[in-house]
Protein backbone atom coordinates (compact mmCIF):
# COMPACT_ATOMS: atom_id res chain seq x y z
CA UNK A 1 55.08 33.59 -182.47
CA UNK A 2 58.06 32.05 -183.55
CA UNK A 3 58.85 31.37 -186.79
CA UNK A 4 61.49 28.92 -187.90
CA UNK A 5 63.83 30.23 -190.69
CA UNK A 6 63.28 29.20 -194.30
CA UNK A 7 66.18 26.76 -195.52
CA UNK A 8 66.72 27.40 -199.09
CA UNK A 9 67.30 24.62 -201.20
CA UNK A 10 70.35 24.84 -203.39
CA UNK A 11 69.31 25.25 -207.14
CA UNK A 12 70.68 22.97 -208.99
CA UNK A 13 72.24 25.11 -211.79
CA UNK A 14 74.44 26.61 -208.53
CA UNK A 15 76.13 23.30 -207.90
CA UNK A 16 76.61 22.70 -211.11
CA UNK A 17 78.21 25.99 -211.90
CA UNK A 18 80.13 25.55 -208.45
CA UNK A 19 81.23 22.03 -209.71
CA UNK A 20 82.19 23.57 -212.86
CA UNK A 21 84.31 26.54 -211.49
CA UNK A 22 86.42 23.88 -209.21
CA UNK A 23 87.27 21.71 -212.50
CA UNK A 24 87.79 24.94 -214.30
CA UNK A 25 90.61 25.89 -211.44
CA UNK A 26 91.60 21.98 -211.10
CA UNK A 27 92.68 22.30 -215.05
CA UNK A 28 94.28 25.95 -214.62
CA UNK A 29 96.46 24.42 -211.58
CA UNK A 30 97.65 21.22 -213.75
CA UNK A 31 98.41 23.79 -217.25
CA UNK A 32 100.52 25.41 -214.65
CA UNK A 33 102.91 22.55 -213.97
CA UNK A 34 105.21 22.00 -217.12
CA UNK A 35 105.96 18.92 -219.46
CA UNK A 36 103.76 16.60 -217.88
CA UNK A 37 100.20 15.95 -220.50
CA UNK A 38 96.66 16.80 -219.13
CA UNK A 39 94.92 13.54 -219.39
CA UNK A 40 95.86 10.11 -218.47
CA UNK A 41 94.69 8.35 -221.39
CA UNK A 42 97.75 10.14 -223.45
CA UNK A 43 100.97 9.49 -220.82
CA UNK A 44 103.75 10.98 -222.12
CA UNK A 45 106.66 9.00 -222.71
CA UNK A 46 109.96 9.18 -220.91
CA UNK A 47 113.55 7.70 -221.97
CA UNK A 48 116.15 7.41 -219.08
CA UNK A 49 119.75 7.28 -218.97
CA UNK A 50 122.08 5.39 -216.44
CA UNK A 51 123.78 8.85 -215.67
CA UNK A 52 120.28 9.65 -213.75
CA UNK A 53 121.48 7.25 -210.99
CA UNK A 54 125.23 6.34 -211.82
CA UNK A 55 126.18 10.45 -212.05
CA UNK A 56 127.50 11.87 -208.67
CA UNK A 57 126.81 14.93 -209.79
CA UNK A 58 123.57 14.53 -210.60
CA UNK A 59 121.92 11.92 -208.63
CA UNK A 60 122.19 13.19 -205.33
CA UNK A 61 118.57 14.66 -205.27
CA UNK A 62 117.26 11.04 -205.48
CA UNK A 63 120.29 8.65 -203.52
CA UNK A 64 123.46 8.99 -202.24
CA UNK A 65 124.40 5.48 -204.75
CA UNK A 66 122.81 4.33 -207.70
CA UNK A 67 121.09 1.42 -205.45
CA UNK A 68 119.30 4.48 -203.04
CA UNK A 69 118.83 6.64 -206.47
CA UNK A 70 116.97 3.94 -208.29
CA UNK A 71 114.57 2.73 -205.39
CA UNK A 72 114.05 6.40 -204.66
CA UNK A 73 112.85 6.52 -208.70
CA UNK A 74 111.02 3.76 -208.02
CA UNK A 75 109.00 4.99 -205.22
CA UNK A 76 107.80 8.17 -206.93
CA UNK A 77 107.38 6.59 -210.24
CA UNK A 78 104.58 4.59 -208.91
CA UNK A 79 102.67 7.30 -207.92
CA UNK A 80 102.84 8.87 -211.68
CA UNK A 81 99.89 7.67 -214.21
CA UNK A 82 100.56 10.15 -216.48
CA UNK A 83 103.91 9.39 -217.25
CA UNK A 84 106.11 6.08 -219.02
CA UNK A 85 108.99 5.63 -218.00
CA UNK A 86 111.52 3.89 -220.65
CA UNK A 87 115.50 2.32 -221.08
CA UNK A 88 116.78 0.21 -224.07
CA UNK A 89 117.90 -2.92 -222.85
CA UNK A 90 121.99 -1.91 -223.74
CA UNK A 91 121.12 0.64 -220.93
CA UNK A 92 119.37 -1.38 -218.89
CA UNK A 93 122.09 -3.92 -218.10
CA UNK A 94 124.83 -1.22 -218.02
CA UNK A 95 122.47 -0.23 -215.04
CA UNK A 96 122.20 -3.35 -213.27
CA UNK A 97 125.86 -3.30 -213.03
CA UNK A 98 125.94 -0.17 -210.68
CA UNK A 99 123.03 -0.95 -208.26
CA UNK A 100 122.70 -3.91 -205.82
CA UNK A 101 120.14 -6.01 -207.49
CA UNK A 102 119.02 -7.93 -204.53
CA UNK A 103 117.07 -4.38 -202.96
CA UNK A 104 115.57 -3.46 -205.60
CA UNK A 105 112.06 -4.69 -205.90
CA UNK A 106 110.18 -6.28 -208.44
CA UNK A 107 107.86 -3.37 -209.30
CA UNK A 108 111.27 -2.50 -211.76
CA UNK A 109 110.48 -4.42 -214.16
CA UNK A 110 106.47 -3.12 -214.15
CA UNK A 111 107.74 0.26 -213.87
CA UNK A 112 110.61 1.02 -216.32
CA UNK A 113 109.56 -0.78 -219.66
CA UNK A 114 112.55 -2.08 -221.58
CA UNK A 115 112.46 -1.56 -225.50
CA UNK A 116 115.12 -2.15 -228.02
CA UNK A 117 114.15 1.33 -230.46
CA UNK A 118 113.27 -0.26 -233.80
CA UNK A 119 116.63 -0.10 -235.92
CA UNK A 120 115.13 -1.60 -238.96
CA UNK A 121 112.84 0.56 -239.69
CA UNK A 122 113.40 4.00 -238.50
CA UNK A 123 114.50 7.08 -240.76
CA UNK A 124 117.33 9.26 -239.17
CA UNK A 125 118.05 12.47 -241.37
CA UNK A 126 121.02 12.55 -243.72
CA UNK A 127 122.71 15.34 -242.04
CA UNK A 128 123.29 13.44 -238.98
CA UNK A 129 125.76 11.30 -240.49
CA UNK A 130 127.65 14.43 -242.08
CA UNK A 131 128.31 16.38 -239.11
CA UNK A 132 128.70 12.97 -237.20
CA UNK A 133 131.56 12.30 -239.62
CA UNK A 134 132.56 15.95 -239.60
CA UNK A 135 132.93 16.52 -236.05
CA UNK A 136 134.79 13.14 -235.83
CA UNK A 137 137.32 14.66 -237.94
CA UNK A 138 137.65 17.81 -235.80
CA UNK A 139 138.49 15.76 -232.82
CA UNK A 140 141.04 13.73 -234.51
CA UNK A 141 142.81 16.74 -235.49
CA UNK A 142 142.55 18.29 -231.72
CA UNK A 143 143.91 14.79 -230.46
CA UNK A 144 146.39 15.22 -232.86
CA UNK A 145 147.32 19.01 -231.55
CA UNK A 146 147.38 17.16 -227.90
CA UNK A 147 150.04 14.62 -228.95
CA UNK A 148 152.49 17.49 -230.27
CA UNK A 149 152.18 19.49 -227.33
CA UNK A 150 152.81 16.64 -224.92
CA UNK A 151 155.93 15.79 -227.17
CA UNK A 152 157.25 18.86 -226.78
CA UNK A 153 156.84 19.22 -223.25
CA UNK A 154 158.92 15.67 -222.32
CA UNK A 155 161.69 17.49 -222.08
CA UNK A 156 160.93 19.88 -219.06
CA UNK A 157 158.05 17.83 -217.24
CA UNK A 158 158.69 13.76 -216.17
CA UNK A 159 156.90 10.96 -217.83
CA UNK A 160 154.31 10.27 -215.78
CA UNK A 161 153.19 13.71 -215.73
CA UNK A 162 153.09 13.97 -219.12
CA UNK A 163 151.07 10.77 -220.00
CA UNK A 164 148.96 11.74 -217.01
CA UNK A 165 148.15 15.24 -218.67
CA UNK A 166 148.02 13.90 -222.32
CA UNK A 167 145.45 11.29 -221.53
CA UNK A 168 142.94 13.89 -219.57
CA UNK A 169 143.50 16.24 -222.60
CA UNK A 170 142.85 13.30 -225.45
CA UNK A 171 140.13 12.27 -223.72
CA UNK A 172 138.73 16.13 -223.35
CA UNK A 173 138.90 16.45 -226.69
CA UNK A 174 137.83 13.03 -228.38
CA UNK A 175 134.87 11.94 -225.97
CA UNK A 176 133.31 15.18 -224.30
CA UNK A 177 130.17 16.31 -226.43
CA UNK A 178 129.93 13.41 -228.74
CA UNK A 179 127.63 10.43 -228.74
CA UNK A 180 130.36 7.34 -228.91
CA UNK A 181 128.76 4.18 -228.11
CA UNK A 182 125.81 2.03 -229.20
CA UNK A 183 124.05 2.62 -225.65
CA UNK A 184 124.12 6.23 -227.05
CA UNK A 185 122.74 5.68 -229.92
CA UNK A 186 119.60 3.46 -228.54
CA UNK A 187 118.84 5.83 -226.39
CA UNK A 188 118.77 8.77 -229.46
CA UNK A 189 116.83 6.93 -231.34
CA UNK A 190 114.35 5.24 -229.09
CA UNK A 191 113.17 8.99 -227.83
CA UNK A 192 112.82 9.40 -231.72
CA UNK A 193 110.41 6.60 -231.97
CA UNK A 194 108.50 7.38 -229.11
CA UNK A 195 108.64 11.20 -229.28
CA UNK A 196 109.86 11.24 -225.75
CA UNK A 197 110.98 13.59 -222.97
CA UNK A 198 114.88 12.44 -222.80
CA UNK A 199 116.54 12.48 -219.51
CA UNK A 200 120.11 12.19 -219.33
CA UNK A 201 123.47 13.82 -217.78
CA UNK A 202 125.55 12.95 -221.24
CA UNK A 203 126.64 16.65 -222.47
CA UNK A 204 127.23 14.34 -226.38
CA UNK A 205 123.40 13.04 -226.25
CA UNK A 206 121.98 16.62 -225.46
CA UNK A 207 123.79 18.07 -228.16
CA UNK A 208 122.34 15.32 -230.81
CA UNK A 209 119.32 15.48 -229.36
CA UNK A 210 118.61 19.24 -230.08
CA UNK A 211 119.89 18.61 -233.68
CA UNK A 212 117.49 15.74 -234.34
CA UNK A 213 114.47 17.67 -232.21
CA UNK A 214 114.39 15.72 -229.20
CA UNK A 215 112.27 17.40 -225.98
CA UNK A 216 115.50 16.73 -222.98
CA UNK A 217 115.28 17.90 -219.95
CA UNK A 218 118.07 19.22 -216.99
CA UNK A 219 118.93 16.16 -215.13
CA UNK A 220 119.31 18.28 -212.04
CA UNK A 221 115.30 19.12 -212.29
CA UNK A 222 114.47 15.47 -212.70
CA UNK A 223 113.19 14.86 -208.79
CA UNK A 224 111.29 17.77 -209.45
CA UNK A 225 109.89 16.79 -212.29
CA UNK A 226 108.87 13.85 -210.73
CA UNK A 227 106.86 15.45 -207.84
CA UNK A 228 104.92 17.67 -210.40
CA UNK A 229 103.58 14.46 -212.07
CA UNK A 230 102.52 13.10 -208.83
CA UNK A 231 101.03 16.71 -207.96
CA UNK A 232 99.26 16.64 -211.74
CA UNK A 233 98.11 12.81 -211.07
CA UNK A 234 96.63 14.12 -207.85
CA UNK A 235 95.01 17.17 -209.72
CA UNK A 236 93.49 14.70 -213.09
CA UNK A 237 92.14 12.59 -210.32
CA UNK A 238 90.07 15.45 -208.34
CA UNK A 239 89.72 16.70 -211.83
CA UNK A 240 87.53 13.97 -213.31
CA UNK A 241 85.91 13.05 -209.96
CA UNK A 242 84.38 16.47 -209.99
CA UNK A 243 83.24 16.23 -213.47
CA UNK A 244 81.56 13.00 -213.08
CA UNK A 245 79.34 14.76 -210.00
CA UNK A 246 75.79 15.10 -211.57
């Protein structure tokens, strides 16, 4: 006589522990992937310099010119809810100068906020103005030391040459390492307001930004960083679908 085989019903304490082992190893894969928050409700805030799309050197990951670099940004950035993505307006338009304006699309604007940081009412530490003025006063004395050895060298080397080397040395040793315009400056102290990730290729803005306790992050790594947010979005997603499975 045949018998048919018994089908057993799956308990339902075994789907839910199943369902709860998949959003246990859904949350150990996103605490894997670094800087980028858990949950969407809390984005985490990101500040962007122009060097991210105007520096050669470091844009090439995302665009061969700031125009390909910035759509490329664009592209990804849309796929990110766990991220903000942020540029003072002094930045903003020192952008728009580099790229073509008529290809890039609207979803700019929706995508990269523009926000003057609040210079009224934020508190910068004392100390920043001391070393400010105390480095200032280092480099005037190296320009200084540049000047004297240039003078000294007319006499064996042309003109040309030596205003051509005294210029690249002056400007070594006045500009390299310091924050030295406003643009700077909003940039330094909108991460401070926002307690944002700040992205930049300025050696001067990553040096203030460790003094004042600023999160920055390698330039180089920033496509990278990029995909991980879209891989964590992916994961929060799955995450919370799984959770919400009775």
């Amino acid at each position: 006589m045949y018998m048919a085989p018994v089908k057993h019903k799956k308990n339902s304490n075994e789907s839910k522990v199943t369902s709860d082992e998949k959003s246990k190893t859904l949350k150990s894969s996103l605490s894997n992937l670094p800087f980028v928050p858990l949950t969407p409700s809390i984005p985490l805030k990101v500040v962007l310099d122009t060097s991210l799309f105007v520096n050669p050197d470091v844009r090439t990951s995302l665009g061969s010119n700031p125009t390909e670099a910035l759509e490329t940004f664009l592209f990804l950035a849309a796929q990110i809810h766990v991220l903000e993505f942020y540029m003072p307006p002094s930045i903003f338009e020192e952008l728009l100068h580099f790229v073509e304006r008529d290809k890039i699309p609207a979803d700019l604007l929706l995508i990269l906020h523009q926000k003057p940081p609040k210079k009224h009412e934020l508190k910068t530490p004392a100390f920043l103005l001391y070393e400010l003025i105390e480095d200032i006063r280092e480099r005037v004395n190296k320009g200084l030391r540049v000047a004297e050895k240039a003078v000294r060298s007319a006499e064996s080397k042309k003109t040309d040459e030596v205003i051509q080397d005294m210029r690249r040395k002056y400007r070594e040793a006045l500009r390299e390492g310091i924050i030295d315009s406003k643009e700077d400056v909003d940039l330094l102290l909108l991460a401070m307001e926002l307690d944002a990730l700040l992205i930049t290729a300025d050696q001067g803005l990553v040096k203030w930004a460790e003094k004042l306790g600023i999160r920055w992050l390698f330039p180089e790594k920033f496509k990278e960083y990029l995909l991980s947010a879209i891989k964590r979005t992916e994961l929060i997603k799955k995450s919370f679908a799984h959770e919400s499975v009775p």
